[in-house]
C-alpha atoms as a PDB file:
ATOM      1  CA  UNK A   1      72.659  57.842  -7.180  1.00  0.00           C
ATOM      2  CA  UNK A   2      75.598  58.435  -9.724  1.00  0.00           C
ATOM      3  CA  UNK A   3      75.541  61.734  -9.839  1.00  0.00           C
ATOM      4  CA  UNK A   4      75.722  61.541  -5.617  1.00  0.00           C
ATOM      5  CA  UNK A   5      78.381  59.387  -5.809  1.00  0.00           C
ATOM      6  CA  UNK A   6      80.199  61.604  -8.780  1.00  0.00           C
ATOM      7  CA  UNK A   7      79.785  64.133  -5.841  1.00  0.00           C
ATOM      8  CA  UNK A   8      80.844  62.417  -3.093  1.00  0.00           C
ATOM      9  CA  UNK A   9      84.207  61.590  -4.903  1.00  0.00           C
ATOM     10  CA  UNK A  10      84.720  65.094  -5.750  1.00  0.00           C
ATOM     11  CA  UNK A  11      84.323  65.959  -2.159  1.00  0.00           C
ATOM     12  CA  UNK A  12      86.865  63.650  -0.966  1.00  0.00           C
ATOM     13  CA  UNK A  13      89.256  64.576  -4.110  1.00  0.00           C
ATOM     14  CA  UNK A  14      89.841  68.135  -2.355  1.00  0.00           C
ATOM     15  CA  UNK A  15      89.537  66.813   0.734  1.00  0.00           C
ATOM     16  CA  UNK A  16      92.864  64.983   0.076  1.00  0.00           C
ATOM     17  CA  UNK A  17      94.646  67.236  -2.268  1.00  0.00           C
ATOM     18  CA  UNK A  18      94.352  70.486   0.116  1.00  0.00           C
ATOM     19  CA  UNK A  19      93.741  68.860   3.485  1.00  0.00           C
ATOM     20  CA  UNK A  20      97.314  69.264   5.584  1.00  0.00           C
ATOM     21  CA  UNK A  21      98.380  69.532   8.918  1.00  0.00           C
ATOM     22  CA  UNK A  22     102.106  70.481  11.080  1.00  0.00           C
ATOM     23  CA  UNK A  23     103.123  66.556  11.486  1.00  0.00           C
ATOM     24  CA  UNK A  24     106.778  67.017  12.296  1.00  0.00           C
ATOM     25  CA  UNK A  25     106.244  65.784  15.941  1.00  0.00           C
ATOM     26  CA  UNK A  26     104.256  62.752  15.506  1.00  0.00           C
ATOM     27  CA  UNK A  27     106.079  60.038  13.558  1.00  0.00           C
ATOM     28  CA  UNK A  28     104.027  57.236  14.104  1.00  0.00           C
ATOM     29  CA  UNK A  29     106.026  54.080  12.327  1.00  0.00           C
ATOM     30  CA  UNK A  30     103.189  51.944   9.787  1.00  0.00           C
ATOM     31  CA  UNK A  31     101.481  51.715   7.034  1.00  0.00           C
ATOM     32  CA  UNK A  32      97.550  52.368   6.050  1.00  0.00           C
ATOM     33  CA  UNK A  33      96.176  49.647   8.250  1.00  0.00           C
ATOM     34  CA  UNK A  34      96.235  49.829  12.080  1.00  0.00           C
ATOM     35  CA  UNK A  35      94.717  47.862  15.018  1.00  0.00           C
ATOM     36  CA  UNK A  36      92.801  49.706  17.474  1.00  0.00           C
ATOM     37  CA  UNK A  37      92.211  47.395  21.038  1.00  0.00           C
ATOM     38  CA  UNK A  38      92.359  48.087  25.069  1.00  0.00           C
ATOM     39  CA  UNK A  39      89.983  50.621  26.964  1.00  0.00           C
ATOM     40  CA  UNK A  40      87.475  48.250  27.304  1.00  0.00           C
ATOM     41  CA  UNK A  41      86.734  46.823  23.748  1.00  0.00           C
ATOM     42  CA  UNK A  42      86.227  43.086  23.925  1.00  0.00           C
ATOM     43  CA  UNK A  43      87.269  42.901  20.139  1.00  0.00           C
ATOM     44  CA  UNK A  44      89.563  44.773  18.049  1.00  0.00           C
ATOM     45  CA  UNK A  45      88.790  47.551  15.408  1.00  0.00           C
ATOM     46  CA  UNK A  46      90.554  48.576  12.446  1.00  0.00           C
ATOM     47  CA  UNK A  47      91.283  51.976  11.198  1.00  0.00           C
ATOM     48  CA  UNK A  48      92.699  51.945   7.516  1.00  0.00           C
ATOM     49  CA  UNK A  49      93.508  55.625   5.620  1.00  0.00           C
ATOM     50  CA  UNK A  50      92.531  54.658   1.763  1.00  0.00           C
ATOM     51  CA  UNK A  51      93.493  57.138  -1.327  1.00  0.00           C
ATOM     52  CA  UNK A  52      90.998  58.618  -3.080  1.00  0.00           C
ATOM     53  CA  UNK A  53      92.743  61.537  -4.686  1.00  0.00           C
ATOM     54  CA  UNK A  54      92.652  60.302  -8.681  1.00  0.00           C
ATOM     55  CA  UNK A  55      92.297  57.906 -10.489  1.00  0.00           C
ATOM     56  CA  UNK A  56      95.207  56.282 -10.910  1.00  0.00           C
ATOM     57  CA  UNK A  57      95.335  53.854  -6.983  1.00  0.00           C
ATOM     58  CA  UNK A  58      91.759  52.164  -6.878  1.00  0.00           C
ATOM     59  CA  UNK A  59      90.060  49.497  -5.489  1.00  0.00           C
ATOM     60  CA  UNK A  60      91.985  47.112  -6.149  1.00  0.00           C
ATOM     61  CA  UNK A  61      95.318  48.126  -4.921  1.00  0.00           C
ATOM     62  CA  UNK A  62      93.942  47.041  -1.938  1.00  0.00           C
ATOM     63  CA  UNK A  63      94.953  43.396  -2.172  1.00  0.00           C
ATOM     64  CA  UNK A  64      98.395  44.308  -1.930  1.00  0.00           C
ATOM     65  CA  UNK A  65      97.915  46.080   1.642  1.00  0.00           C
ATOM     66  CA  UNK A  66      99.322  43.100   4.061  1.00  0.00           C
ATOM     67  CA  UNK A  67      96.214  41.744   6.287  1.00  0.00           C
ATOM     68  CA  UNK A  68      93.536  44.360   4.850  1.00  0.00           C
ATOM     69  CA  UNK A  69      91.137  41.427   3.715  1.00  0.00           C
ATOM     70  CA  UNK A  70      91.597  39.368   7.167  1.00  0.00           C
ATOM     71  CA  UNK A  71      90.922  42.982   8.931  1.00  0.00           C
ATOM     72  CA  UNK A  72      87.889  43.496   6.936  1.00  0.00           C
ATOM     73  CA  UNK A  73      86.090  40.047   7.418  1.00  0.00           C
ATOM     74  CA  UNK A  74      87.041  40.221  11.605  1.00  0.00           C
ATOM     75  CA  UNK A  75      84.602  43.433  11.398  1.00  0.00           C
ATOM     76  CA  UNK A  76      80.810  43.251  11.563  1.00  0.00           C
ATOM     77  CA  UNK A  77      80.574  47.168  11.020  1.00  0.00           C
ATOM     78  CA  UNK A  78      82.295  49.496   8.362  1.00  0.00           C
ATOM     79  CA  UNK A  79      82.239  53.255   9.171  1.00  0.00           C
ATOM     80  CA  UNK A  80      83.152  55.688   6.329  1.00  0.00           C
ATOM     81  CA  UNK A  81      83.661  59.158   5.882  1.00  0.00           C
ATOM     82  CA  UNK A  82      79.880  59.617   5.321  1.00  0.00           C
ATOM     83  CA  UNK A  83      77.686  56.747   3.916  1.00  0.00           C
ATOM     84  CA  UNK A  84      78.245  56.849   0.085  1.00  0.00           C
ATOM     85  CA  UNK A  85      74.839  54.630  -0.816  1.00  0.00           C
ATOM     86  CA  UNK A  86      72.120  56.376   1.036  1.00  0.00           C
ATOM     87  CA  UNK A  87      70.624  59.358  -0.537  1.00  0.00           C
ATOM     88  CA  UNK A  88      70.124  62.779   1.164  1.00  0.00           C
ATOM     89  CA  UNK A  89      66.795  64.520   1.112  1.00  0.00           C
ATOM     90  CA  UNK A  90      66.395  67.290  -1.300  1.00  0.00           C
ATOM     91  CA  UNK A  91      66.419  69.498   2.255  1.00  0.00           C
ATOM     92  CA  UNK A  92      69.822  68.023   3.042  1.00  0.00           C
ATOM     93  CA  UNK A  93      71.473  69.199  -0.319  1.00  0.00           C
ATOM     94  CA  UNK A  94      69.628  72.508  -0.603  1.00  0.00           C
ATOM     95  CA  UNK A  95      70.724  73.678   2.647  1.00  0.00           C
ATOM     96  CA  UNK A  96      74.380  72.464   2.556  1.00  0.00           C
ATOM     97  CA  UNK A  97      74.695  73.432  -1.715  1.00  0.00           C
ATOM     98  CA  UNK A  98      73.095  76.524  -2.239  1.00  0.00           C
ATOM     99  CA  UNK A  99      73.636  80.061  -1.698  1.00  0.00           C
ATOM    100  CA  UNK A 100      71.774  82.042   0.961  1.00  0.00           C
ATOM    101  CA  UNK A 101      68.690  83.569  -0.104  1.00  0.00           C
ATOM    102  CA  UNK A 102      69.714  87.556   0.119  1.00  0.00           C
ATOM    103  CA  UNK A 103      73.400  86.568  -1.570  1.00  0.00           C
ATOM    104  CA  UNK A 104      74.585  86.442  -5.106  1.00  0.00           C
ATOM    105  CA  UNK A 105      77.759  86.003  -6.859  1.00  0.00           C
ATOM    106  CA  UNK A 106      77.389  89.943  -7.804  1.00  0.00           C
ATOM    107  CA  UNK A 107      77.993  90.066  -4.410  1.00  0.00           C
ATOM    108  CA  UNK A 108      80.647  88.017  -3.822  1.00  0.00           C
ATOM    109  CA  UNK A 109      82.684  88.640  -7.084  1.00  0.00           C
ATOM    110  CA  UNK A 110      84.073  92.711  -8.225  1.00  0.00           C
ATOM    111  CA  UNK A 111      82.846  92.679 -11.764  1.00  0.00           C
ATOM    112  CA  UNK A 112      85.747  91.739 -13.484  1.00  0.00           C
ATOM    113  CA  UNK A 113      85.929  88.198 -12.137  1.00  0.00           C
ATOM    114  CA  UNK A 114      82.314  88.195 -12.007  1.00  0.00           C
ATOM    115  CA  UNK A 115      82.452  88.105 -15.936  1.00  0.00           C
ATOM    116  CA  UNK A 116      85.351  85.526 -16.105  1.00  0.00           C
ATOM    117  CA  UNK A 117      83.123  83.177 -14.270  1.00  0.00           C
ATOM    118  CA  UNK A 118      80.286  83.940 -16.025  1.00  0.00           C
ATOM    119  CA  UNK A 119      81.941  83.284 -19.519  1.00  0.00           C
ATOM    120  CA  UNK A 120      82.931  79.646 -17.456  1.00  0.00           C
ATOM    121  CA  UNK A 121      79.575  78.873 -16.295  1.00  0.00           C
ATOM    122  CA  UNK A 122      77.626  79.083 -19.422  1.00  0.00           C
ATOM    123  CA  UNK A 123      80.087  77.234 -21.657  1.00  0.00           C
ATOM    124  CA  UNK A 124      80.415  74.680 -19.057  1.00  0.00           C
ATOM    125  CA  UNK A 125      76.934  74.697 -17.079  1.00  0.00           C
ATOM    126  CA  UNK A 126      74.578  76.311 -20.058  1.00  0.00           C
ATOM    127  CA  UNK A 127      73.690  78.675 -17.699  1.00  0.00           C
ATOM    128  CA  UNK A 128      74.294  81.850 -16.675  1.00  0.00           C
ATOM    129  CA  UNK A 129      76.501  82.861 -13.140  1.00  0.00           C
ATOM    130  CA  UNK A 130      72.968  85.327 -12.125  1.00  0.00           C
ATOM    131  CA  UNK A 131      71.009  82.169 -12.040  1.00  0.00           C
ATOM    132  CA  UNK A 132      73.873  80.025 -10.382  1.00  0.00           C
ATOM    133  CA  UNK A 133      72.449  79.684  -6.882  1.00  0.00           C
ATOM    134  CA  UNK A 134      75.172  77.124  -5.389  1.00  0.00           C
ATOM    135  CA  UNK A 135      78.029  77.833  -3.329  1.00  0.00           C
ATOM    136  CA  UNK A 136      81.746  78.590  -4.338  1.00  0.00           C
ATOM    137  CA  UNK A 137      83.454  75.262  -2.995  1.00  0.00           C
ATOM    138  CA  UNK A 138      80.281  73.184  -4.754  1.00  0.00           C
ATOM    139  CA  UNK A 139      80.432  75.312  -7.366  1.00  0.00           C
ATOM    140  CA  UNK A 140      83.801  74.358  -7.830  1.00  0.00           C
ATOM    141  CA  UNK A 141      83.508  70.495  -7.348  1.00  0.00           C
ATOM    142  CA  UNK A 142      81.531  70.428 -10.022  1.00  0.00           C
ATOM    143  CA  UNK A 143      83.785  72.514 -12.067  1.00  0.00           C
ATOM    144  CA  UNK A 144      86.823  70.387 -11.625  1.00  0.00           C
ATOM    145  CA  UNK A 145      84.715  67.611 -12.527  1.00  0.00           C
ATOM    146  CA  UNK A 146      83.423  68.337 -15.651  1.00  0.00           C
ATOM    147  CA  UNK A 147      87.653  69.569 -16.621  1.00  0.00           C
ATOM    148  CA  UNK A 148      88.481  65.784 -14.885  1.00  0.00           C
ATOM    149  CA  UNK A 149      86.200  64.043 -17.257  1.00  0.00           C
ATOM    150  CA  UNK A 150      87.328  66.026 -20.238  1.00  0.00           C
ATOM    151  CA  UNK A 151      90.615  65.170 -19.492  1.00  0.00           C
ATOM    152  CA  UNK A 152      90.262  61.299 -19.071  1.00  0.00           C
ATOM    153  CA  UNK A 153      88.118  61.818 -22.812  1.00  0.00           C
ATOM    154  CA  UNK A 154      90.763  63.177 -24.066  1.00  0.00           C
ATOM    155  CA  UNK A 155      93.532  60.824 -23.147  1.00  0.00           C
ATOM    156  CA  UNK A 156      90.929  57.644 -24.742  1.00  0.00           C
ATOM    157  CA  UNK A 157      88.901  56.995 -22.194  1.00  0.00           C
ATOM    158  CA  UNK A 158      85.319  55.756 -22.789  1.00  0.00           C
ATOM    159  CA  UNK A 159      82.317  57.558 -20.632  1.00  0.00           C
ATOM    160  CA  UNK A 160      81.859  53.609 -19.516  1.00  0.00           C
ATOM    161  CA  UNK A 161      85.457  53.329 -18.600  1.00  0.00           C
ATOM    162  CA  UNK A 162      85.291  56.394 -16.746  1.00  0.00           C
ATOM    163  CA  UNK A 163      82.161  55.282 -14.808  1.00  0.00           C
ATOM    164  CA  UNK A 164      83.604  52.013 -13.881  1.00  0.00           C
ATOM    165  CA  UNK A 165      86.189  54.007 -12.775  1.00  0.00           C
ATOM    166  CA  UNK A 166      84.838  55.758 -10.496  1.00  0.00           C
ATOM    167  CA  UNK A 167      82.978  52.848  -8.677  1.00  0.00           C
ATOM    168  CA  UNK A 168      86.184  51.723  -7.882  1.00  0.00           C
ATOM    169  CA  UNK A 169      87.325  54.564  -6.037  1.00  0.00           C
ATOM    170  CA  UNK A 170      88.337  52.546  -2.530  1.00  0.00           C
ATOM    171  CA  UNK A 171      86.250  54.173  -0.105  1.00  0.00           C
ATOM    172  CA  UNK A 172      83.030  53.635  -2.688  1.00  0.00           C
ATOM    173  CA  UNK A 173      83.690  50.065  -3.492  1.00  0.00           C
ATOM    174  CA  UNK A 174      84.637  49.291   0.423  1.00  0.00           C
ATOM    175  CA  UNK A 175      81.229  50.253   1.375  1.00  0.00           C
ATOM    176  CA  UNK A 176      79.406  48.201  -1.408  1.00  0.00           C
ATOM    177  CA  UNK A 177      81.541  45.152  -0.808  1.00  0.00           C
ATOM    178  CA  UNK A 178      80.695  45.987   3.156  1.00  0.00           C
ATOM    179  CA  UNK A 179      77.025  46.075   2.468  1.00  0.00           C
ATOM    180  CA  UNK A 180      76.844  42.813   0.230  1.00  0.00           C
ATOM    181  CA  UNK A 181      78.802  41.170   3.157  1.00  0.00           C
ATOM    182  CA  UNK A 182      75.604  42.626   5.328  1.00  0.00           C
ATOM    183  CA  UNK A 183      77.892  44.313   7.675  1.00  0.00           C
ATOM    184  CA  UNK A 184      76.650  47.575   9.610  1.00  0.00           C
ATOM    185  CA  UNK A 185      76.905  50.362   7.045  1.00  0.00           C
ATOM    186  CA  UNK A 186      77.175  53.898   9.102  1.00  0.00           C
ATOM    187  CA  UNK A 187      78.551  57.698   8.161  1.00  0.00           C
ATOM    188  CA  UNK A 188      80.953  59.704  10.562  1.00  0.00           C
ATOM    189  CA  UNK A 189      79.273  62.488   9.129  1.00  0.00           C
ATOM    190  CA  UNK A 190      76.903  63.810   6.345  1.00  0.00           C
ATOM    191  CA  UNK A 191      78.358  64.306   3.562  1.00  0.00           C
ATOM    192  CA  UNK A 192      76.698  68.158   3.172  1.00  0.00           C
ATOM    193  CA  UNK A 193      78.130  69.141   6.372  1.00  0.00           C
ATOM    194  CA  UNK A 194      81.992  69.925   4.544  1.00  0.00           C
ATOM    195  CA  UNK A 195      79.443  73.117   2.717  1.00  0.00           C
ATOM    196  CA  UNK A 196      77.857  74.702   5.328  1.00  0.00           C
ATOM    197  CA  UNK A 197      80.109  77.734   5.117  1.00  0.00           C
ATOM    198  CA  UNK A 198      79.269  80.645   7.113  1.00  0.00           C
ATOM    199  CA  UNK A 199      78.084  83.786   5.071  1.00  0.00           C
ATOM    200  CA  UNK A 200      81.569  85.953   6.117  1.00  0.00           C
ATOM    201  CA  UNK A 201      83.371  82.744   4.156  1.00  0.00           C
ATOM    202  CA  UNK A 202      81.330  83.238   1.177  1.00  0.00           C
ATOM    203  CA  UNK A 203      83.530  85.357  -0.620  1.00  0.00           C
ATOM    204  CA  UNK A 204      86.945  84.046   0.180  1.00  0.00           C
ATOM    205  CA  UNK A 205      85.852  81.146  -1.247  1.00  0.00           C
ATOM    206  CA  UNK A 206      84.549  82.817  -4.053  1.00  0.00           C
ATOM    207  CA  UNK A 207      88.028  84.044  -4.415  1.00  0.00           C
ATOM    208  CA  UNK A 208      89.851  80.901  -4.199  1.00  0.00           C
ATOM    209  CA  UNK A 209      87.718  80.224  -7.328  1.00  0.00           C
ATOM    210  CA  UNK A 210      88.592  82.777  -9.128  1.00  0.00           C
ATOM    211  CA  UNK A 211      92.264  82.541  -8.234  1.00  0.00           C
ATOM    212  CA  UNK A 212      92.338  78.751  -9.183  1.00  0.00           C
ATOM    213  CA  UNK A 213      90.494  78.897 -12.525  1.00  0.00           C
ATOM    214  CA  UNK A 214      93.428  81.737 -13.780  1.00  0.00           C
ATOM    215  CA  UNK A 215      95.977  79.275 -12.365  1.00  0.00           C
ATOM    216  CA  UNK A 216      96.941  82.180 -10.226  1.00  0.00           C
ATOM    217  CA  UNK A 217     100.808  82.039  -9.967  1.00  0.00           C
ATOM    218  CA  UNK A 218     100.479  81.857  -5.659  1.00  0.00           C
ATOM    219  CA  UNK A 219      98.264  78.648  -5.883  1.00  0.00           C
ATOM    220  CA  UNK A 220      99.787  77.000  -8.440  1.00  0.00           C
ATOM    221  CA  UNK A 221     102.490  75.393  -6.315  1.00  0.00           C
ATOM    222  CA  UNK A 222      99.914  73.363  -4.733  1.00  0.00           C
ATOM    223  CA  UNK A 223      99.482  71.119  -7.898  1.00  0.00           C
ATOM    224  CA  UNK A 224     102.594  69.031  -6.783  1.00  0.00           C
ATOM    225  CA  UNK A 225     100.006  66.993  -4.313  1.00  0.00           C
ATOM    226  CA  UNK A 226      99.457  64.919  -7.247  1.00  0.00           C
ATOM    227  CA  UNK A 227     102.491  63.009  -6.021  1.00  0.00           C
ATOM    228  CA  UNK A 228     100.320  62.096  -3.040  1.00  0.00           C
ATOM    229  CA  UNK A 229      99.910  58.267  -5.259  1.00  0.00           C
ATOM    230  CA  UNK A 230     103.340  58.092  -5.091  1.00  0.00           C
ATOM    231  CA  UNK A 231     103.777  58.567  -1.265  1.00  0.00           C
ATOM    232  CA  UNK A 232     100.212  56.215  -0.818  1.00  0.00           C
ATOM    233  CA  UNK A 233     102.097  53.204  -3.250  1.00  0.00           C
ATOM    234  CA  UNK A 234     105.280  53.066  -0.276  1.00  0.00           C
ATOM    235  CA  UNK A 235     102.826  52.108   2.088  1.00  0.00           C
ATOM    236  CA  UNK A 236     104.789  54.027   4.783  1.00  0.00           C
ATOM    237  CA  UNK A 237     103.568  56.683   7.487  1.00  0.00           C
ATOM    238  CA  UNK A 238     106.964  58.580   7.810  1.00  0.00           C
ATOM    239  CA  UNK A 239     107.115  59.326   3.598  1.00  0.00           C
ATOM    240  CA  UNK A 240     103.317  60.743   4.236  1.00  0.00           C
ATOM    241  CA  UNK A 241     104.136  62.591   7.132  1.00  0.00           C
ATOM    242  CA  UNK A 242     107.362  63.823   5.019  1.00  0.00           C
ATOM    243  CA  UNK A 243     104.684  65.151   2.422  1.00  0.00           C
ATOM    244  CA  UNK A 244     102.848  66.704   4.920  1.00  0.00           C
ATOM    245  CA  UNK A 245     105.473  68.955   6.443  1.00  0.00           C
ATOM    246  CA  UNK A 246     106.333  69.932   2.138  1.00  0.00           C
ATOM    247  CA  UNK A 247     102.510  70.919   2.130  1.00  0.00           C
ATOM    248  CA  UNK A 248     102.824  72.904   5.045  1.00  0.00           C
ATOM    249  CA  UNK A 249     105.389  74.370   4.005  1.00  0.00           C
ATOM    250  CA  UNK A 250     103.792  75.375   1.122  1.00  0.00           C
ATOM    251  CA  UNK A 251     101.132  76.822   2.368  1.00  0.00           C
ATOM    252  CA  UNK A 252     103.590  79.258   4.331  1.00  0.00           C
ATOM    253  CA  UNK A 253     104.368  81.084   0.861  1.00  0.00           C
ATOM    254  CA  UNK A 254     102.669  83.541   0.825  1.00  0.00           C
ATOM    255  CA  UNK A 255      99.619  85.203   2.882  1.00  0.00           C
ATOM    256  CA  UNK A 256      96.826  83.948   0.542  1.00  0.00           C
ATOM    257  CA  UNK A 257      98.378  80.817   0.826  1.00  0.00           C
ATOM    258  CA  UNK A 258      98.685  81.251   4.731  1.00  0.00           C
ATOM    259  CA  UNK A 259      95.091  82.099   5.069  1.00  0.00           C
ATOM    260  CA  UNK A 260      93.872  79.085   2.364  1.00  0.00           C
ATOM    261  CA  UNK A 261      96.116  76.631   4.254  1.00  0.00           C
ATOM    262  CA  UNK A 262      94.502  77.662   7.870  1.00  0.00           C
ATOM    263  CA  UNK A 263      90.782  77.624   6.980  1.00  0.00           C
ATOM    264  CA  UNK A 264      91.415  74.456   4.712  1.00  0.00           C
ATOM    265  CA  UNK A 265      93.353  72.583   7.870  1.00  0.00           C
ATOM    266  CA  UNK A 266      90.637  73.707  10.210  1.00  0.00           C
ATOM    267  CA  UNK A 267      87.715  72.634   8.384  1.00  0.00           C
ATOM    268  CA  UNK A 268      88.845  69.761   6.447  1.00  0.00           C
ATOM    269  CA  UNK A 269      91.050  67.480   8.308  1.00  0.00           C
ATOM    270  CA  UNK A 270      91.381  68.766  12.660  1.00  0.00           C
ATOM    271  CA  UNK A 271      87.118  69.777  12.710  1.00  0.00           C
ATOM    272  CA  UNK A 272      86.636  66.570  11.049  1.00  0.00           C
ATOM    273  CA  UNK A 273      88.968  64.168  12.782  1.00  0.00           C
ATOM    274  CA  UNK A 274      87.307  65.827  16.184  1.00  0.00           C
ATOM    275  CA  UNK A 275      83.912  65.355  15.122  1.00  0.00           C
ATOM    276  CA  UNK A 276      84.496  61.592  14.295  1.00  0.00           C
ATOM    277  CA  UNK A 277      86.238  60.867  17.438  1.00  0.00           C
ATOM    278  CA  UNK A 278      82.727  62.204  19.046  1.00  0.00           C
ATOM    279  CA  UNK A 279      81.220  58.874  17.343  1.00  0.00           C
ATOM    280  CA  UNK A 280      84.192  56.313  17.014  1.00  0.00           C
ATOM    281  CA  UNK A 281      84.572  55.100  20.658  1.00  0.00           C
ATOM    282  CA  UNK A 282      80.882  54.072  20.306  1.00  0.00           C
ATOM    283  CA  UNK A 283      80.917  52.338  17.348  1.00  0.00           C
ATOM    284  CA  UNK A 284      83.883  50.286  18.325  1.00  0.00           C
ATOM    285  CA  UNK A 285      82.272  49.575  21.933  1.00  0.00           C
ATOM    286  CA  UNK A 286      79.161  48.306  20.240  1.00  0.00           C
ATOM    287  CA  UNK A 287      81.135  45.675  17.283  1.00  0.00           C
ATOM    288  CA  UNK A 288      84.481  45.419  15.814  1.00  0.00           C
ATOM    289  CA  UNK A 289      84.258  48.032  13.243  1.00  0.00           C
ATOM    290  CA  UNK A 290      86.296  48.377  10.037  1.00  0.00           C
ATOM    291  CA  UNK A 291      86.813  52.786   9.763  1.00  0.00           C
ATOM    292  CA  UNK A 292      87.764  53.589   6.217  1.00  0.00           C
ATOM    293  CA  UNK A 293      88.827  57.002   6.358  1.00  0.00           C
ATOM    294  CA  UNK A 294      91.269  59.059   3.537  1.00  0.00           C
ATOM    295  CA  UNK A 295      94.693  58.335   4.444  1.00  0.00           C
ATOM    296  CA  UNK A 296      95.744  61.723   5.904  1.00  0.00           C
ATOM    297  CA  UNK A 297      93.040  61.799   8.614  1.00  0.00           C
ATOM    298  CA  UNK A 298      95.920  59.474  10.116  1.00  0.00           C
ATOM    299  CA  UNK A 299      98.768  61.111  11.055  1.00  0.00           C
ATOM    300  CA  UNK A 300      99.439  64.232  12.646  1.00  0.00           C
ATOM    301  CA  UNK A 301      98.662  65.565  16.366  1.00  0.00           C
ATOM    302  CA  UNK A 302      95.089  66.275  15.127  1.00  0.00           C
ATOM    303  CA  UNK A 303      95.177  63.105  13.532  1.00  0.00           C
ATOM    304  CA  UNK A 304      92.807  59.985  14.375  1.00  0.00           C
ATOM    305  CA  UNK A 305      95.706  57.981  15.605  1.00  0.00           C
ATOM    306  CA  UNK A 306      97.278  60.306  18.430  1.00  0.00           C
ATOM    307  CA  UNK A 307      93.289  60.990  19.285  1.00  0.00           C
ATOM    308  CA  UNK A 308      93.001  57.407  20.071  1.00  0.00           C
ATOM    309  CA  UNK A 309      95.808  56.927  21.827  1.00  0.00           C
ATOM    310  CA  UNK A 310      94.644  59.778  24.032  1.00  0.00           C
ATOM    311  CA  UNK A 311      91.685  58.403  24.513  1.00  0.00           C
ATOM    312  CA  UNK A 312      93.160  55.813  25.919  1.00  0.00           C
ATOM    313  CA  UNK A 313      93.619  52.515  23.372  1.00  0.00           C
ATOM    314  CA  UNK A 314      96.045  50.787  22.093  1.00  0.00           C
ATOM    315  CA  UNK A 315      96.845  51.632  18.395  1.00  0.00           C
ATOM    316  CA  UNK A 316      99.208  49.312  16.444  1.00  0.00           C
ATOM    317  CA  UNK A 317     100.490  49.092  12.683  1.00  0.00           C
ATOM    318  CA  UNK A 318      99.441  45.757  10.748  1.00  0.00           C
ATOM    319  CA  UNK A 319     101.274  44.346   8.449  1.00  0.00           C
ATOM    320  CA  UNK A 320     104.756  45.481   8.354  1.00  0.00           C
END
């Protein structure tokens, strides 16, 4: 179960760093917590955009988000991203994780880059990339995980510290402190789902690994998202919607860039948002339900709040 949730947290790290969307039109005033009523619910739902990004804003920041706790206990459901404590079949992870059966990295990589990985692989993995049978993106989580935890080692940081850590990543400890409450635990998705890549995608994201372990020179601009903390400790829609239009802009650098940004927007945040909007009205219909969702589902003419407001309810900031 550790290593799903290691997994999990990965997921949503990239989901949060890369995920952007054009925002300049919808300025919705707030903060992280909203109030979602009308179009028939008898009682209010709550939709609250948590960080999960790094380290560095946890669980406990929460207590200083105005009304969260009162929000929380009015609910008798919590719907997350994807339920973090249930485990997937070996099926499940197979089919979302691992390459098809006719494709290799020899033939996603020229054999250049093939080697670089390779040389990556077996001093981080033990193993070599011809027996690597897991897709790029996964391939990559993992990667970046194994750097992440070096990097917290290196800075002082017990493997114990690290692991308490990372049960205190908000959307994690939300769903644990939802289930010891006995509340309605439910998914707006499987987890897996965010890998099923299409074969043609294969190699461009095979690419995007490559270009991101040389800290190509075109991708390296997107590192400044670590100031996404900063934006998430103001508490304030307009400075994330501010960051949003810098990410955009960003990603209209340079064609890779162009085509990263698109397939990234597409699949991460507007697929997403409309998939959970499929199951949302539902939930709410059936019991007040808390929805803990990262924070940049929010915002956005894709995001979750204009898509309820089309729908139809009334969607109000709490708190400030």
């Amino acid at each position: 179960m550790q290593k799903f949730n290691q997994l999990f947290l990965a997921f949503l790290t990239i989901a949060t760093f890369i995920t952007c969307t054009s925002t300049a039109k919808q300025r919705p005033e707030g903060g992280w917590l909203w109030k979602i009523s009308g179009n028939g619910l008898s009682h209010p739902s709550y939709l609250f955009g948590t960080y999960h990004g790094t380290y560095d804003i946890l669980y406990q920041y929460t207590d200083s988000i105005p009304e969260l706790h009162q929000a929380f206990n009015a609910c008798s459901q919590f719907a997350g991203e994807s339920e973090t404590t249930s485990k997937p079949t070996p099926a499940q992870v197979g089919a979302a994780i691992k390459l098809p059966k006719d494709t290799t990295y020899a033939d996603l990589l020229n054999k250049e880059d093939f080697h670089f990985l390779d040389s990556i692989v077996r001093q981080s993995l033990k193993s070599p990339l011809n027996k690597m049978y897991i897709k790029p993106n996964f391939l990559a989580l993992i990667l970046g995980e194994i750097e992440k935890g070096k990097k917290l080692v290196d800075t002082g940081y017990s493997q114990s510290r690290i692991d308490s850590m990372k049960s205190q990543v908000m959307d994690i400890a939300l769903e644990k402190k939802a289930k010891e409450k006995g509340l309605t635990i439910v998914g707006l998705e499987d987890i897996f789902d965010a890998f099923v890549s299409e074969k043609s995608n294969l190699k461009k994201e095979a690419d995007e690994l490559i270009s991101d372990l040389r800290e190509d020179d075109e991708i390296s601009p997107l590192s400044f998202v670590n100031t996404l903390s900063d934006v998430y400790r103001t508490q304030n829609m307009k400075s994330l919607i501010d960051f949003e239009v810098k990410v955009d802009s960003i990603f209209r650098t340079s064609p890779k860039l162009t085509e990263i940004g698109k397939r990234i927007r597409e699949d991460l945040l507007k697929r997403r948002n409309l998939n959970w909007m499929n199951k949302i009205p539902e939930l709410m219909k059936a019991q007040p339900t808390f929805i803990a969702v990262g924070v940049r589902h929010l915002p956005g003419k894709d995001g979750l709040i204009a898509l309820l407001l089309e729908k139809g309810y009334q969607v109000e900031p709490i708190g400030l």
